[in-house]
Protein backbone atom coordinates (compact mmCIF):
# COMPACT_ATOMS: atom_id res chain seq x y z
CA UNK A 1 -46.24 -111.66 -6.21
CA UNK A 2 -43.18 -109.39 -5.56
CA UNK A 3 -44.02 -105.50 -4.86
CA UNK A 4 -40.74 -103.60 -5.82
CA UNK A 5 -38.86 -101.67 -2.48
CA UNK A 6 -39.06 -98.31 -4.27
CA UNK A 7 -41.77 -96.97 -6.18
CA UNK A 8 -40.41 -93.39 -6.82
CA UNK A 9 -39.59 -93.25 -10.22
CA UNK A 10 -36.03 -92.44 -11.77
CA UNK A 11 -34.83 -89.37 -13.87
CA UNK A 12 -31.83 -89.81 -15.97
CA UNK A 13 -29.95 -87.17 -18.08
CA UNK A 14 -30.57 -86.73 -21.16
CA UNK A 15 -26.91 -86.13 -21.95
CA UNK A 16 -24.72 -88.81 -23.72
CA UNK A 17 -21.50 -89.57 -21.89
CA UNK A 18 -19.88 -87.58 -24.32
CA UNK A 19 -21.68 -84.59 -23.86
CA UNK A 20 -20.77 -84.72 -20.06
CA UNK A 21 -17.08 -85.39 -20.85
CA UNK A 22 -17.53 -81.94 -23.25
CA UNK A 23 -19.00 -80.14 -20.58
CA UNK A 24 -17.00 -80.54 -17.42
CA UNK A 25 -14.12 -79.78 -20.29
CA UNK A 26 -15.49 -76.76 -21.25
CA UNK A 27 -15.67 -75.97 -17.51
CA UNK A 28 -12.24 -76.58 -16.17
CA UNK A 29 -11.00 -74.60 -19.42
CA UNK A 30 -13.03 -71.69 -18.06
CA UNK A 31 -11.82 -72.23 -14.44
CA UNK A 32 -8.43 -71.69 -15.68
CA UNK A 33 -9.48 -68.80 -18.01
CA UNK A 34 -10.67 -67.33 -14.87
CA UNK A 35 -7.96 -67.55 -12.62
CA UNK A 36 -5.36 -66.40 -15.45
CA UNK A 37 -7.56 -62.96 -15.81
CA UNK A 38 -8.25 -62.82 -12.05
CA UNK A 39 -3.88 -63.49 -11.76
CA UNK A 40 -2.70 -60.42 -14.65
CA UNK A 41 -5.61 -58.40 -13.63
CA UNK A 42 -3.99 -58.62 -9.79
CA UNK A 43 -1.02 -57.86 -11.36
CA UNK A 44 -1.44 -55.09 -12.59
CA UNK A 45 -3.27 -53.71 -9.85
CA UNK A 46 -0.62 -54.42 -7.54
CA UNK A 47 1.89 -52.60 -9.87
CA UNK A 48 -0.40 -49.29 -9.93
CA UNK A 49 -0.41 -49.54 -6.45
CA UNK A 50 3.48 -49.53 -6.35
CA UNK A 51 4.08 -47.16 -9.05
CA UNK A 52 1.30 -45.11 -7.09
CA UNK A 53 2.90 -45.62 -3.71
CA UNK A 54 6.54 -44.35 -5.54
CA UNK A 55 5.22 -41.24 -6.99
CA UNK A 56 3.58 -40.12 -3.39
CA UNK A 57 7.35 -40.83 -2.02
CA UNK A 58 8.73 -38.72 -4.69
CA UNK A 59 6.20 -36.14 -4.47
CA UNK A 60 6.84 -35.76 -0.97
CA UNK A 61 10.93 -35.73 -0.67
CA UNK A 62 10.14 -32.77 -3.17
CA UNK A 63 8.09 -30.64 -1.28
CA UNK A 64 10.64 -31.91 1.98
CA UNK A 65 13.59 -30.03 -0.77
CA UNK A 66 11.28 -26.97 -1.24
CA UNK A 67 10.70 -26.54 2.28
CA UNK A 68 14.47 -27.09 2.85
CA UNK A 69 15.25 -24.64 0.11
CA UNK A 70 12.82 -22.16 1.50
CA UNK A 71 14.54 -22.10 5.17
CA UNK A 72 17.88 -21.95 3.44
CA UNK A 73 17.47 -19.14 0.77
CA UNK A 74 14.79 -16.85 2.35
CA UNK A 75 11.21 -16.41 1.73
CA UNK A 76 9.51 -15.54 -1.32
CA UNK A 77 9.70 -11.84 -2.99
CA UNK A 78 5.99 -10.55 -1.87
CA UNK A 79 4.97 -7.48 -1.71
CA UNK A 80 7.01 -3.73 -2.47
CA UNK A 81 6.25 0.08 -3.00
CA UNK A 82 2.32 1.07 -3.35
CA UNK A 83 1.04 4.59 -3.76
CA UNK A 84 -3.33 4.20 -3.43
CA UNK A 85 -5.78 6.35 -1.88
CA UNK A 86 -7.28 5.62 1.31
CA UNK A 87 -11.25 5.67 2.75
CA UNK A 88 -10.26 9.49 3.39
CA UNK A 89 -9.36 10.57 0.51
CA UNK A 90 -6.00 10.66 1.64
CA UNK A 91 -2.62 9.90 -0.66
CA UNK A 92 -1.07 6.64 0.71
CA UNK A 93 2.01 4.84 0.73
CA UNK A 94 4.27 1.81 1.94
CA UNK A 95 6.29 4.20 3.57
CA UNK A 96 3.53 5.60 5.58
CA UNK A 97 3.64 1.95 7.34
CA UNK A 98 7.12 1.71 7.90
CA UNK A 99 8.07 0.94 11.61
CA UNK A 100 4.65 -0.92 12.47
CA UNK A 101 3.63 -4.47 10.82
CA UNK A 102 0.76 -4.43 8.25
CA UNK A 103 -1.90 -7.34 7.86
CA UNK A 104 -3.16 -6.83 4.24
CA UNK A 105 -6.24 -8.13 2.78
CA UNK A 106 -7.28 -7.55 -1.10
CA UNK A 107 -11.12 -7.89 -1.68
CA UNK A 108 -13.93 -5.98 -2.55
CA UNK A 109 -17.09 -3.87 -1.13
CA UNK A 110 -19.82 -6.04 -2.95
CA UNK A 111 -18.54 -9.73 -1.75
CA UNK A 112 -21.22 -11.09 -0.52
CA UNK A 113 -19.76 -13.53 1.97
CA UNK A 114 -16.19 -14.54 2.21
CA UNK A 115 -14.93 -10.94 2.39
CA UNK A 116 -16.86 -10.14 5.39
CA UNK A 117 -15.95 -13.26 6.69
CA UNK A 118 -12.11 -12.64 6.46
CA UNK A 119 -12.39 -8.78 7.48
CA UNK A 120 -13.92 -10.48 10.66
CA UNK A 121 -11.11 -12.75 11.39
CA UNK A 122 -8.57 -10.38 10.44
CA UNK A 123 -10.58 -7.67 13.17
CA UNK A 124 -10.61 -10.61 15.97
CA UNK A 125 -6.93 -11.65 15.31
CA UNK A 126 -5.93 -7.50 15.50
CA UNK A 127 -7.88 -7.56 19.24
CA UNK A 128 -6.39 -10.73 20.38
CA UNK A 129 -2.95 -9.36 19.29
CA UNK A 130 -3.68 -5.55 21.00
CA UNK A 131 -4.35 -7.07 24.05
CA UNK A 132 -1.15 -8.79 24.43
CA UNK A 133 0.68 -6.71 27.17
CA UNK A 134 4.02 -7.93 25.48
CA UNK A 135 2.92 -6.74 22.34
CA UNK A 136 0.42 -3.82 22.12
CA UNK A 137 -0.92 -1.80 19.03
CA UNK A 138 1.91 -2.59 16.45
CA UNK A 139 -0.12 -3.72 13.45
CA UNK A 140 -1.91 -1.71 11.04
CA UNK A 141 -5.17 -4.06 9.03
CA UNK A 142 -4.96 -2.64 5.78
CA UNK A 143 -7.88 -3.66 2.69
CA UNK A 144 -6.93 -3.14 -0.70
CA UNK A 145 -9.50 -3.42 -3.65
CA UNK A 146 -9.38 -5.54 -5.86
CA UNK A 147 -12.70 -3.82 -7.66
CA UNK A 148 -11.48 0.25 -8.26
CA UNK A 149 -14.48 0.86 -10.91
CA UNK A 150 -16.74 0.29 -8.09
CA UNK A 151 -14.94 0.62 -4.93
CA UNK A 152 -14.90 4.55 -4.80
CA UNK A 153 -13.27 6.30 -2.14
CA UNK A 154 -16.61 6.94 -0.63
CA UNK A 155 -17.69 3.02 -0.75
CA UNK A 156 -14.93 2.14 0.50
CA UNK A 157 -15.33 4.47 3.89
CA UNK A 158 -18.53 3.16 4.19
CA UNK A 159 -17.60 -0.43 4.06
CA UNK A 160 -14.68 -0.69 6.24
CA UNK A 161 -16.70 1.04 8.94
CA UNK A 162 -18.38 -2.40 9.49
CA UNK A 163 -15.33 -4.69 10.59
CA UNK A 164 -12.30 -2.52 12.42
CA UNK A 165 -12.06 1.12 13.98
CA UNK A 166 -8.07 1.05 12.29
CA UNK A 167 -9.06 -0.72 9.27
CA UNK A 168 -7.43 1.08 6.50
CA UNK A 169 -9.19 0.62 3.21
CA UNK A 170 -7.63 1.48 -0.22
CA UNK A 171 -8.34 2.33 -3.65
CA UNK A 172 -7.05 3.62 -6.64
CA UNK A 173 -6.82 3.56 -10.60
CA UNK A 174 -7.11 0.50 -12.02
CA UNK A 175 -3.39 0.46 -12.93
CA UNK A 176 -2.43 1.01 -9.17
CA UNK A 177 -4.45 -1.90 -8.39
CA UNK A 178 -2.91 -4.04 -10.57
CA UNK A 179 1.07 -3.31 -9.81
CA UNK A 180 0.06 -3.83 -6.50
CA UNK A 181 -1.93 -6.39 -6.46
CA UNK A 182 1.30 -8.09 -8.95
CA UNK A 183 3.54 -7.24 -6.28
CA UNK A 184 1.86 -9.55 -3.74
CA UNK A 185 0.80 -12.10 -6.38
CA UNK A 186 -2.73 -11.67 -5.88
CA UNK A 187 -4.75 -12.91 -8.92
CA UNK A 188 -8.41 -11.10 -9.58
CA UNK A 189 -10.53 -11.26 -12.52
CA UNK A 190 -14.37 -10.28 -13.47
CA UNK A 191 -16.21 -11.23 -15.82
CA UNK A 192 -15.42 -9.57 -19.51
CA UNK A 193 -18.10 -8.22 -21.44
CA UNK A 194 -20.32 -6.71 -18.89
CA UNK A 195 -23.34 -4.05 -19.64
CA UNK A 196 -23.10 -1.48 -18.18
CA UNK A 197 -24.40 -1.18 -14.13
CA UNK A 198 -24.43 -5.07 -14.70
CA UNK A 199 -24.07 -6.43 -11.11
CA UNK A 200 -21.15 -8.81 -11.06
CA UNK A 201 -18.49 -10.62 -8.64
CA UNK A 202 -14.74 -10.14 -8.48
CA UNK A 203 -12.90 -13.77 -8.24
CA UNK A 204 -9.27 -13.26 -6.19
CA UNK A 205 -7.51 -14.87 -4.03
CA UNK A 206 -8.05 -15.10 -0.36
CA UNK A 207 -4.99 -14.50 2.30
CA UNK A 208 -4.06 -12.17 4.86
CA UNK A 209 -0.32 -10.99 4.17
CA UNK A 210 1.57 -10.02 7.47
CA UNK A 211 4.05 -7.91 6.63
CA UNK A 212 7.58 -6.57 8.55
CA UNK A 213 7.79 -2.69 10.24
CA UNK A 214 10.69 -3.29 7.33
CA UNK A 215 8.54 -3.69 4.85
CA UNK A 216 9.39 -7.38 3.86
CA UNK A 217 6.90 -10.53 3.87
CA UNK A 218 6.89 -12.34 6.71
CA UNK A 219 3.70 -14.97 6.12
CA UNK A 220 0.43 -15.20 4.74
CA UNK A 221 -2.81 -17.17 5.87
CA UNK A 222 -5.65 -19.26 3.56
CA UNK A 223 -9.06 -19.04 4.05
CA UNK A 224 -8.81 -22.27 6.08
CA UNK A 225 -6.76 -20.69 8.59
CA UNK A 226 -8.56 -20.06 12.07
CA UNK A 227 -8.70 -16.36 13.73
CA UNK A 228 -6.71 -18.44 17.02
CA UNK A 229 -4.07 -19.98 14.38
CA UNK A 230 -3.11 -16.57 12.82
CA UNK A 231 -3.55 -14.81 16.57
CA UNK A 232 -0.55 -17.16 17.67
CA UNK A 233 1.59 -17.14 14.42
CA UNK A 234 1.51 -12.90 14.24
CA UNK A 235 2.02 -13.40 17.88
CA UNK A 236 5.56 -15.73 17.32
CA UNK A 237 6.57 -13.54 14.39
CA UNK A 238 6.48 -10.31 16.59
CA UNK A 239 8.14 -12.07 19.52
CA UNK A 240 10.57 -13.06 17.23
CA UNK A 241 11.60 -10.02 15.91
CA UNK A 242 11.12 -7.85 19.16
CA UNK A 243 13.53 -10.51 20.54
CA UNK A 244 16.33 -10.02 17.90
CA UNK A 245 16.21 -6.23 18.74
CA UNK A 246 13.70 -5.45 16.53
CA UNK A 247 11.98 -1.81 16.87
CA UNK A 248 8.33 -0.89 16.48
CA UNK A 249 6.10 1.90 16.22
CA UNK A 250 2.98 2.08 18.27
CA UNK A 251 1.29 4.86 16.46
CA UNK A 252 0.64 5.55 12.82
CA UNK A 253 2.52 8.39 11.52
CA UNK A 254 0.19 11.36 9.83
CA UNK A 255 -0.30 10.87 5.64
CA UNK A 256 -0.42 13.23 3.45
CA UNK A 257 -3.25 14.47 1.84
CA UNK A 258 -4.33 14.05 -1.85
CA UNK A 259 -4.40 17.79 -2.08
CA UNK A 260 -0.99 18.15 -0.87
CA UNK A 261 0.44 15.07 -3.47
């Protein structure tokens, strides 16, 4: 008697021939589906990325024009004639600056953060510059409110107190505020509909203006600008002009009062 080699039984598919032939079909069509989305959808992709790529390059030969433009036709019309009322009480005006470079700041007394925050760079960038032997005391820091119902003459003595000993701080009528603060193309808004003695925050915008002893822009600095960045730039700008033959004052000239206006 024979005893078969292999006792482990065999499984076989249950699939007729034909229904393998349909299958692997079915498969290779799908292979192919695949790899025709997989090809357009790469396609594409690699066409945003070129279009993408060509818009950056445009973008960027633009602002190259605008900065060309800039150097060529002068810098942008900032600033011009103010008449507010300062921490004293006392009537004050562009003129009262002329001869010495201002660094102007609009805000507001109830900020809770990134007022103080820029009054303190502004104060350390005024020291750094006062101690320059080369330089000296030839900038005047100058706040401007952006919040007059508030910001009364008294509030804002009391609040500039707490950054610089020449901080000027300035009010006025709400009207003042605004041609001013148009001027320098500061934007402020509150909120509308407030009750009344409804606390409340004043959204502006945040730079320091440096202005000439003339009286005409000479740069402005973002939030993101350091107190040792802005030290060095007013530092170049003042070189710059002293260098050219420019004149200016070390003292501030006497103002006259509100009762005399």
């Amino acid at each position: 008697m024979r005893v078969p080699m292999n006792n482990t039984p065999r499984f076989y598919s249950s699939k007729s021939d034909g229904a393998r032939a349909q299958s692997a079909s079915a498969a290779g069509a799908l292979n192919w589906r695949t790899l025709a989305v997989f090809s357009v959808t790469g396609a594409g992709l690699l066409y945003y990325f070129r279009q993408e790529k060509q818009r950056v390059e445009e973008a960027r030969e633009e602002e190259a024009k605008l900065a060309k433009a800039s150097a060529t036709y002068g810098k942008p019309k900032i600033g011009g004639p103010f008449s507010l009322i300062d921490q004293n009480g006392v009537r004050t005006t562009n003129n009262d600056f002329k001869g010495r470079y201002m660094l102007i700041y609009f805000g507001f007394t109830n900020c809770p953060d990134i007022c103080p925050e820029e009054l303190d760079k502004m104060a350390e960038v005024l020291d750094t510059v006062n101690k320059d032997p080369e330089i000296g005391d030839v900038i005047t820091p100058i706040f401007i409110t952006c919040d007059p119902q508030r910001d009364t003459v008294a509030e804002v003595n009391e609040y500039v107190k707490d950054f610089h000993k020449d901080l000027i701080g300035l009010t006025g009528s709400m009207d003042e505020i605004a041609r001013v603060a148009k001027s320098y193309r500061v934007y402020f808004s509150k909120p509308p509909k407030l009750a009344e003695g409804e606390d409340y925050l004043v959204d502006h915008s945040i730079f320091f203006y440096l202005m000439s002893p003339d009286g005409d822009f000479v740069d402005c600095y973002a939030k993101d600008h350091t107190a040792e960045y802005v030290s060095k730039s007013v530092k170049e700008h003042i070189e710059a002009y002293i260098a050219k033959g420019g004149k200016i004052s070390k003292e501030l000239g006497p103002r006259q009062s509100l009762t005399q206006a």
